[in-house]
Protein backbone atom coordinates (compact mmCIF):
# COMPACT_ATOMS: atom_id res chain seq x y z
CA UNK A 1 -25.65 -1.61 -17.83
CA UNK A 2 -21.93 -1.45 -17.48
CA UNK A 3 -19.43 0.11 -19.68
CA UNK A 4 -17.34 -2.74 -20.23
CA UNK A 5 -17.48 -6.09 -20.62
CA UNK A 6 -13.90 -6.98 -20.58
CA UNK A 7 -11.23 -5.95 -18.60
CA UNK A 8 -7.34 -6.60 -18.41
CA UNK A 9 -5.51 -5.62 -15.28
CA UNK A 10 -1.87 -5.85 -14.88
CA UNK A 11 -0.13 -6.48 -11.63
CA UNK A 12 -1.60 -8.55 -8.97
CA UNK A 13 -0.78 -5.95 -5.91
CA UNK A 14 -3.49 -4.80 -3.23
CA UNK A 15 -5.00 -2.46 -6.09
CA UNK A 16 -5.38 -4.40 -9.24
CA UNK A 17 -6.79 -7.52 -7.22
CA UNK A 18 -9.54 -5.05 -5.68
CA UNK A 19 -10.49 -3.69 -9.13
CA UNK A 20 -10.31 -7.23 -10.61
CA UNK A 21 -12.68 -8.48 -7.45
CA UNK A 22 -15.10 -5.95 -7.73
CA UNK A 23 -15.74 -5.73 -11.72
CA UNK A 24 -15.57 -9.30 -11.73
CA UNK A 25 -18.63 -9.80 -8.68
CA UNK A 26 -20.24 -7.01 -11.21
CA UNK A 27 -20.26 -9.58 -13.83
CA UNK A 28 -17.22 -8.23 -15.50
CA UNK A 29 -15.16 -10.67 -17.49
CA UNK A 30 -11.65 -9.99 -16.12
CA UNK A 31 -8.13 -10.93 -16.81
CA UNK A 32 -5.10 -10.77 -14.58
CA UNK A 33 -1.72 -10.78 -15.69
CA UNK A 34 1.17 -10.85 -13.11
CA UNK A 35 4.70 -10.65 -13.94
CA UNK A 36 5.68 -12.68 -10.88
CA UNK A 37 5.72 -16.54 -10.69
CA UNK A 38 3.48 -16.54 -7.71
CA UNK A 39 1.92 -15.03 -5.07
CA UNK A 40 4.17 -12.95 -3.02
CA UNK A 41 4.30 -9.33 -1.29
CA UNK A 42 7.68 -7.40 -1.12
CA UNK A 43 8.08 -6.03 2.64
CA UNK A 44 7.06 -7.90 6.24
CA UNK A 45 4.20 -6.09 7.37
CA UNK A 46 1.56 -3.65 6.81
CA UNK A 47 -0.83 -1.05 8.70
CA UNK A 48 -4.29 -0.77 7.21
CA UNK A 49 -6.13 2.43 8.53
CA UNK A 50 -9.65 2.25 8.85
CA UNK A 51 -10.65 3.54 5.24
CA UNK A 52 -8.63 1.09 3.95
CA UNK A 53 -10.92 -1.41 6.28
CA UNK A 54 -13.69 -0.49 4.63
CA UNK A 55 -12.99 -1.70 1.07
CA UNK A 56 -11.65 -4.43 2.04
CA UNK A 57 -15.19 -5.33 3.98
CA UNK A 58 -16.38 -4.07 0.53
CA UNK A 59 -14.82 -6.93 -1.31
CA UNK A 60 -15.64 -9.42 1.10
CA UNK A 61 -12.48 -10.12 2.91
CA UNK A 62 -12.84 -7.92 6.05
CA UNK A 63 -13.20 -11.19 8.14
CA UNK A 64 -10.14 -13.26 7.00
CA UNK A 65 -8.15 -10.33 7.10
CA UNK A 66 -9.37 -9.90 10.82
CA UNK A 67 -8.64 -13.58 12.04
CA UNK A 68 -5.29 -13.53 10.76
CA UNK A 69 -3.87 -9.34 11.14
CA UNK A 70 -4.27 -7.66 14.71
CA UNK A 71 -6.93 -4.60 15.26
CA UNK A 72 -5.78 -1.84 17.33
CA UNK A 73 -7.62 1.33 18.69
CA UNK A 74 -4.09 3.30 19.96
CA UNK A 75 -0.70 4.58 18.97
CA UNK A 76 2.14 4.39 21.87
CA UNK A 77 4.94 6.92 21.95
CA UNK A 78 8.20 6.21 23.84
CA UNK A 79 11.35 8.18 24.48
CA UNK A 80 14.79 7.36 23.13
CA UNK A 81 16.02 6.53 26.69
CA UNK A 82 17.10 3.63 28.17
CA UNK A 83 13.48 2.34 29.65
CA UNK A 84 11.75 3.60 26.85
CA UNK A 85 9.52 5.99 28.64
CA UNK A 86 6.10 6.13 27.69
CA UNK A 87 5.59 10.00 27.00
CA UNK A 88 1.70 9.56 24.67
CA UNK A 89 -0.93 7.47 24.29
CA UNK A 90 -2.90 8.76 21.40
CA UNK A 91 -6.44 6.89 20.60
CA UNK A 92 -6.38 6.20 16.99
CA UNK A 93 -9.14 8.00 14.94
CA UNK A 94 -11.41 5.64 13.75
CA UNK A 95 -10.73 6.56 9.56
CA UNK A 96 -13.29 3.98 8.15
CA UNK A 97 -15.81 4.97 10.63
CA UNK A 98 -17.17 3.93 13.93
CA UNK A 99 -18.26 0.51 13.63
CA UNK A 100 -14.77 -0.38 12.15
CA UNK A 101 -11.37 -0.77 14.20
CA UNK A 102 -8.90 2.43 13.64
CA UNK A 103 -6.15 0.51 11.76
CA UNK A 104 -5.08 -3.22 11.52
CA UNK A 105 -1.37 -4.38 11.26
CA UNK A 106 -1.03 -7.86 8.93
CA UNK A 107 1.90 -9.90 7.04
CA UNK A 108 2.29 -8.72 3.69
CA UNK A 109 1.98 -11.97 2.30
CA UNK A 110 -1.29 -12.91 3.46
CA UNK A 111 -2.90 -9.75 2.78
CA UNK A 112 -1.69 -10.90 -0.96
CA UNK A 113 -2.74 -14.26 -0.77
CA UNK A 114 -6.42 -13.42 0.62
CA UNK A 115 -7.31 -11.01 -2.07
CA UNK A 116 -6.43 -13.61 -4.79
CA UNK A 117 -7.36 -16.12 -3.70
CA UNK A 118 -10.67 -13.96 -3.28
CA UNK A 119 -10.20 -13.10 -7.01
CA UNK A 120 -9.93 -16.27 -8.01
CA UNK A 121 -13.49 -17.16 -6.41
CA UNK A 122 -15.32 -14.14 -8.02
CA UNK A 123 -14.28 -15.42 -11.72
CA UNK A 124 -11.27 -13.38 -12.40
CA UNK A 125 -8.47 -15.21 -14.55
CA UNK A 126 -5.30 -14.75 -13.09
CA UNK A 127 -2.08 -15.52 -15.34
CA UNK A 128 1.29 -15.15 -13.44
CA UNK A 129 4.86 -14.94 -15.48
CA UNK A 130 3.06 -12.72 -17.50
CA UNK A 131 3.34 -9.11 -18.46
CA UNK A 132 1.92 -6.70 -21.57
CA UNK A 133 4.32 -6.28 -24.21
CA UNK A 134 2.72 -3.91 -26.17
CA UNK A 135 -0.73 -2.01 -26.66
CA UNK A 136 -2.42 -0.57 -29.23
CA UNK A 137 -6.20 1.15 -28.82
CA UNK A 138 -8.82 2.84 -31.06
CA UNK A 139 -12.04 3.93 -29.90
CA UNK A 140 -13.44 0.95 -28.84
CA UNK A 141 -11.02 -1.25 -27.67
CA UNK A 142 -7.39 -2.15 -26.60
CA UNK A 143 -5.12 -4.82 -28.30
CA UNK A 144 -2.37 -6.12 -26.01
CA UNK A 145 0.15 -8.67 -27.16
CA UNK A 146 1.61 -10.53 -23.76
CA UNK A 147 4.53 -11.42 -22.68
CA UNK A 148 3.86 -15.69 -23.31
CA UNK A 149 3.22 -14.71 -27.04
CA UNK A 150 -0.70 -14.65 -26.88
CA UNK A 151 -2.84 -11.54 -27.44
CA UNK A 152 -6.32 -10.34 -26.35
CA UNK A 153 -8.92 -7.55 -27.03
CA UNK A 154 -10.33 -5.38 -24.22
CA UNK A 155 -12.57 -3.12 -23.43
CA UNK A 156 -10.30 -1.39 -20.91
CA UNK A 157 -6.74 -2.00 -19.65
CA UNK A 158 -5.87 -1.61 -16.13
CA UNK A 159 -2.52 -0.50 -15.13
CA UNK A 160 -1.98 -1.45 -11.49
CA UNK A 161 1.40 -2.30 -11.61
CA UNK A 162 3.26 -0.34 -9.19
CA UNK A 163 5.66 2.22 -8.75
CA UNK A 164 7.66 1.28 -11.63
CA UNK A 165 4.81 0.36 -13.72
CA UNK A 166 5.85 -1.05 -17.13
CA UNK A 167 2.23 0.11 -18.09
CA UNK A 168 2.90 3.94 -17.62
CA UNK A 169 6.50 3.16 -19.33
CA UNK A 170 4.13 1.95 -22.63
CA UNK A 171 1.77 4.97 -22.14
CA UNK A 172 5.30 7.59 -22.48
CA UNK A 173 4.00 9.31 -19.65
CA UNK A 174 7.09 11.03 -17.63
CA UNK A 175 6.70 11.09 -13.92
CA UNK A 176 9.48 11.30 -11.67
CA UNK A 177 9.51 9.38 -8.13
CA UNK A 178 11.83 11.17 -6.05
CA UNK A 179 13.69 9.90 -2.88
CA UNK A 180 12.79 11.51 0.20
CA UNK A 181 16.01 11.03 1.81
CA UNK A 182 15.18 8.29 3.86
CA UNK A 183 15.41 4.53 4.28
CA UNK A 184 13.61 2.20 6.21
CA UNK A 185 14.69 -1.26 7.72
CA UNK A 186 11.43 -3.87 7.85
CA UNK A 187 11.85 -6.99 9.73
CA UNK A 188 8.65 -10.14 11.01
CA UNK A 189 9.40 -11.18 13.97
CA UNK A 190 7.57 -11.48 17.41
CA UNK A 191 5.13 -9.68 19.05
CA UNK A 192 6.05 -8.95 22.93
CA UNK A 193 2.91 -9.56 25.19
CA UNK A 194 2.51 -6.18 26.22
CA UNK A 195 3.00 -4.68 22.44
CA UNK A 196 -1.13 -4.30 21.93
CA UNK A 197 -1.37 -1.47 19.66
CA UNK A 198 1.53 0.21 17.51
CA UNK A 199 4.26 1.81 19.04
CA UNK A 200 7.01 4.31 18.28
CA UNK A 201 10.33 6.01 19.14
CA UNK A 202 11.04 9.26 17.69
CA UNK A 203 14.93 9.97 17.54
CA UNK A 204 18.21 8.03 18.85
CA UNK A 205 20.39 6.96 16.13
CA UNK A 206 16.90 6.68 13.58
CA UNK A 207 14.65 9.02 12.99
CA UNK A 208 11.42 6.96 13.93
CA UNK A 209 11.66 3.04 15.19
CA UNK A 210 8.55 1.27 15.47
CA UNK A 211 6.86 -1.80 16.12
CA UNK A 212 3.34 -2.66 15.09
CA UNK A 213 1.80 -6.24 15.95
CA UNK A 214 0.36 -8.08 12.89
CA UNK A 215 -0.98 -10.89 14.87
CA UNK A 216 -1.38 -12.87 18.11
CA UNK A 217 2.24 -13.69 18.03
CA UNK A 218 4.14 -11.85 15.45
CA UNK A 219 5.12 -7.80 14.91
CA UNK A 220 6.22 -6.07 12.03
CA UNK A 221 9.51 -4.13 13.25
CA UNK A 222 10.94 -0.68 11.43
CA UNK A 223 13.41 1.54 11.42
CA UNK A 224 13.79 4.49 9.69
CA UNK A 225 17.41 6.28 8.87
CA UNK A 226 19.61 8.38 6.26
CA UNK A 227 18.93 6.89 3.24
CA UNK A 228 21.68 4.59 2.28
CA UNK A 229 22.69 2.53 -0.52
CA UNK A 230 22.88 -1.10 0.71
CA UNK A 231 22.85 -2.93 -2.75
CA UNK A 232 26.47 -4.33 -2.17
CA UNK A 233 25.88 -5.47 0.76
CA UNK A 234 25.44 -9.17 2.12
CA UNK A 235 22.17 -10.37 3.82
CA UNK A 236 24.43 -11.06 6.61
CA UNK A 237 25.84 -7.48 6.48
CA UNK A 238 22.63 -5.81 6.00
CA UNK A 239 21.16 -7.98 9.41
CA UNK A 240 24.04 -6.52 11.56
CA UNK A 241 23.74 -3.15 10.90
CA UNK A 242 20.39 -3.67 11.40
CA UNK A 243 20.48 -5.31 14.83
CA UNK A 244 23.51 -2.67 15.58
CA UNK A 245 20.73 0.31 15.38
CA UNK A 246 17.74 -1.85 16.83
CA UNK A 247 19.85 -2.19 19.77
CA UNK A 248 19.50 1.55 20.44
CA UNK A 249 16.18 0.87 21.43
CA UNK A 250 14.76 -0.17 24.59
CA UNK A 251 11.72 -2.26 26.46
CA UNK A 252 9.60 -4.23 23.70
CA UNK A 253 12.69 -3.58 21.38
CA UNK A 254 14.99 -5.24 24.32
CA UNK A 255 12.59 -8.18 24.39
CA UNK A 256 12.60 -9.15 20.78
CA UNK A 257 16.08 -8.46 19.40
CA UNK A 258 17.16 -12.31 19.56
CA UNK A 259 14.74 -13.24 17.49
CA UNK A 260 16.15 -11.64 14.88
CA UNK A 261 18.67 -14.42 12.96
CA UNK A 262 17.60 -14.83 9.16
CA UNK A 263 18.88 -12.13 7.17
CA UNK A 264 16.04 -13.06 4.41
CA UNK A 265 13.12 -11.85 6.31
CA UNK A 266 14.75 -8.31 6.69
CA UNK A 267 13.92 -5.60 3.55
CA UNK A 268 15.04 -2.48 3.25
CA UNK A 269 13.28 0.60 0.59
CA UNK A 270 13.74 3.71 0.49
CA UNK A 271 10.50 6.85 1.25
CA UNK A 272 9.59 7.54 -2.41
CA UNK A 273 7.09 9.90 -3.97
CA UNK A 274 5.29 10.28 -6.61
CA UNK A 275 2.00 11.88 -7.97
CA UNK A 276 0.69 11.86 -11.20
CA UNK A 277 -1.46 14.61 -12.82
CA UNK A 278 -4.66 14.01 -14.14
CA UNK A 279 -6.16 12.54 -15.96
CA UNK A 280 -4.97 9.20 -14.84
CA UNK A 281 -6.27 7.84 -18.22
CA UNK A 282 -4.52 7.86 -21.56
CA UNK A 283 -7.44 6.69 -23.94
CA UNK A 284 -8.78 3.47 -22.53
CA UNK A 285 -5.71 2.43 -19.82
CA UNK A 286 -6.25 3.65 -16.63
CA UNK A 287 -3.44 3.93 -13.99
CA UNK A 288 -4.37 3.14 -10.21
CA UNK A 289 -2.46 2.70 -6.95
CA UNK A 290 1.35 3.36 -7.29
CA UNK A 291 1.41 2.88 -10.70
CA UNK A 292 -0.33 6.42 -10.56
CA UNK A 293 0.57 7.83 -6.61
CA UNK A 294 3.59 7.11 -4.11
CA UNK A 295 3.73 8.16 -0.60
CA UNK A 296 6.55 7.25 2.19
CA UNK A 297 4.62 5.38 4.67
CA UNK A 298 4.05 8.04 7.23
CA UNK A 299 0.50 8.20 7.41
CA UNK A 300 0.30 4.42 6.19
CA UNK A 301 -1.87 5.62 3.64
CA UNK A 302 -0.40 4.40 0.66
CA UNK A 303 -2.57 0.30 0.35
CA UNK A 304 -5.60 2.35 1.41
CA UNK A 305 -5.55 4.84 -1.46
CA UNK A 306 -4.74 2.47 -3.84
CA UNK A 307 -8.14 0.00 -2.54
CA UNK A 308 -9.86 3.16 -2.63
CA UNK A 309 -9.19 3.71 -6.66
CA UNK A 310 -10.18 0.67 -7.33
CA UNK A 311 -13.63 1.13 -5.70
CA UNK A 312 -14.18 4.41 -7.22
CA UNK A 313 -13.21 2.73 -10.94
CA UNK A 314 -15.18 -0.42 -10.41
CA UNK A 315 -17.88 1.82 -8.94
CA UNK A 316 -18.15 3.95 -12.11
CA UNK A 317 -17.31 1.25 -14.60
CA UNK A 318 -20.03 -0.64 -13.51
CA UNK A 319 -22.64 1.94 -13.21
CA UNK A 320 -22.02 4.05 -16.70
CA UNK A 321 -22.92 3.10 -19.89
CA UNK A 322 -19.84 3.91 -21.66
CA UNK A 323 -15.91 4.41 -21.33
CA UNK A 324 -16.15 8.05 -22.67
CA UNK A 325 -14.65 12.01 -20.80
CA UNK A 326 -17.69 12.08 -18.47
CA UNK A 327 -16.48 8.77 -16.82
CA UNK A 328 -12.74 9.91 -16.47
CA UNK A 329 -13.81 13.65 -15.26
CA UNK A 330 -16.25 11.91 -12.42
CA UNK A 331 -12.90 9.23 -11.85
CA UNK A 332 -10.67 12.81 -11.82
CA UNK A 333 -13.00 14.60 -9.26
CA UNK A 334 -13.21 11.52 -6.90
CA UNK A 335 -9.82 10.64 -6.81
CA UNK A 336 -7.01 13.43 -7.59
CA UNK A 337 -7.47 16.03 -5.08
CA UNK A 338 -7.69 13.31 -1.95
CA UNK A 339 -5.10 11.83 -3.01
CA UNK A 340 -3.09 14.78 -3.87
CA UNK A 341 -3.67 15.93 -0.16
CA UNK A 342 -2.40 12.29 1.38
CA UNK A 343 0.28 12.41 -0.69
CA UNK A 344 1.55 15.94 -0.07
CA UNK A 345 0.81 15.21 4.37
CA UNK A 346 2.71 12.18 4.09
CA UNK A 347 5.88 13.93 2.62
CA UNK A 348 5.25 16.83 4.71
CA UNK A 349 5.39 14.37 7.78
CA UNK A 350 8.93 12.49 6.21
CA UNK A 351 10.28 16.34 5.93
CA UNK A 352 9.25 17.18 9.49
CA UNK A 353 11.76 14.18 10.88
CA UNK A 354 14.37 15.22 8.20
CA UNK A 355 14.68 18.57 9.60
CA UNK A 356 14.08 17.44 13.31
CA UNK A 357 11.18 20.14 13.65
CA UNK A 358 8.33 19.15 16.17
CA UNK A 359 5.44 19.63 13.62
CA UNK A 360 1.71 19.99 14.60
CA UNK A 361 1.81 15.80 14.10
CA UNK A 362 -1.64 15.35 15.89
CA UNK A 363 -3.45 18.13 13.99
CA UNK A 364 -2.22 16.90 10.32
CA UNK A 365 -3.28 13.37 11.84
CA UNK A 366 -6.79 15.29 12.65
CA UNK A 367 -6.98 16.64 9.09
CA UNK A 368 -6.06 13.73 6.85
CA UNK A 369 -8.71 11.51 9.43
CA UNK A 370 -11.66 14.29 8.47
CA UNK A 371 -10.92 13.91 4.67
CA UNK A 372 -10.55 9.76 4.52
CA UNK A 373 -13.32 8.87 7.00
CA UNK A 374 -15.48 10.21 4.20
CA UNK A 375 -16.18 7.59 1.56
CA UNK A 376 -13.97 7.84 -1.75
């Protein structure tokens, strides 16, 4: 028997559509509400470690993630010089286990468009321009008045709606994301022949510039610098001080620098952080994913925590009998202090390049690998 029988999640992220997959396949009614008109994923690439593999095997989508991303077993470290000496080759630990490649670099966008359209074929009802307006709960339920004008009942209310979730804005929790001090360039473009696994310079004009391929023929390029306030600029602007610091860097960097033309696919963010403290629950809404934790992308941890709360939730949704403390203290135990420890090594790891100190890199990598290979 399952606790609930109807379920609202908001946002349509990596997060919510895992928790809206799996409750749904449960037999879970589930609704979707997503503020955007479509489908879409802010950013040009992402690197899925192995424990993130493994939910997404979990929901079924392991294989069309695979024929379209770009597995890799290795991390390559170059010098800032001008041949862009290769100084490591570090084998990847295998995060989700051995019978699962060490990470997996994909577009953004069709990461987002496999797990809905996934959703969509386990039942879930998705509604885009549409966000919660207000909600009001009693012991049984949740009432949420949208956005369109409509209402609905729930059992539970999911917020998954990102760092500046709207949901944790209703819930007058206070949580501050901080900057970190850093800002990070992202740019598609193509993958060199010889750029197999991910790659990275530490130092010249950024602190870390990196390439990581995301398919047969296309790479997700970064670059990492002072954080900078680039609102005013123009796209056009933005693209040449971009392509000013990329030329810095040399060999796979050298090959694919005049590819770069259209301003639009180019984002820059800056490292944020976040953590909220539990209980991630305020009565019967839940926060997962960023709406609840934030890490700068240092350890590339940040999609696979948020899959992993929503297998935990579905998990224990589906397999209690009621939405009561016991549920939300087993949800606490499984989920706070693992991600309180990724959060914390991925900040450490952004304050190690801030202050230019060598840190023991490869024996934090070592640590975090021992807690995440384990199963949330």
């Amino acid at each position: 028997m399952s606790a609930v029988n109807n379920v609202l999640v908001v946002g349509g992220g990596v997060a919510g559509t895992a928790v809206a997959i799996l409750l749904a396949e449960a037999g879970t009614a589930v609704e979707l509400v997503e503020i955007k008109s479509e489908v879409t994923a802010i950013g040009s690439g992402i690197t899925l470690q192995g424990n993130a593999l493994r939910v997404l095997r979990q929901l079924g989508v392991l294989e069309s993630c695979a024929a379209l991303g770009y597995e890799s077993m290795k991390l390559v470290v170059r010098a800032p010089d001008p041949r862009a000496t290769i100084v490591a080759e570090l084998d990847d630990i295998p995060f989700g286990g051995p019978d699962l490649p060490s990470s997996m670099g994909m577009y953004r966008p069709d990461l987002a468009r496999i797990l809905m359209d996934r959703a969509e074929q386990a039942g879930v009802k998705i509604r885009y321009s549409t966000t919660t307006e207000s909600l009001e709960q009693d012991g049984a339920g949740v009432e949420v008045r949208f956005s369109t004008g409509s209402s609905g009942r729930y059992d539970l209310v999911i917020g998954a709606d990102g760092v500046r979730s709207w949901t944790r804005r209703m819930l007058e929790i206070p949580l501050e994301t901080r900057s970190l001090g850093m800002g990070a360039w992202r740019m598609f473009g193509p993958r060199p022949a010889d750029v197999t696994s991910s790659q990275a310079v530490f130092g010249g004009p950024c602190y870390i510039a990196g390439v990581t391929p995301t398919s047969a023929t296309s790479a997700y390029w970064f670059l990492v610098e002072p954080a900078q306030d680039r609102t005013t600029q123009t796209p056009r602007e933005r693209l040449a001080d971009f392509l000013e610091l990329f030329g810095a860097y040399h060999g796979p960097w050298d090959e694919a620098r005049d590819a770069f033309t259209d301003p639009q696919h180019l984002n820059y963010t800056w490292f944020e952080a976040h953590l909220l403290d539990a209980p991630w629950n305020r009565g019967r809404v839940v926060l997962i994913g960023d709406a609840a934790h934030v890490c700068p992308p240092t350890l590339a941890q940040g999609a696979a925590a948020g899959l992993e709360d929503a297998a935990v939730l579905a998990e224990l949704l589906t397999t209690s009998t009621a939405v009561d403390d016991r549920l939300w203290a087993a949800f606490t135990a499984r989920r706070y202090e693992r991600v309180k420890t990724v959060v914390e090594a991925s900040v450490q790891m952004a304050q190690w390049n801030l202050d230019h100190v060598q840190g023991d890199v490869p024996g934090l990598t070592r640590a975090i690998a021992a807690l995440v290979s384990q199963p949330a």
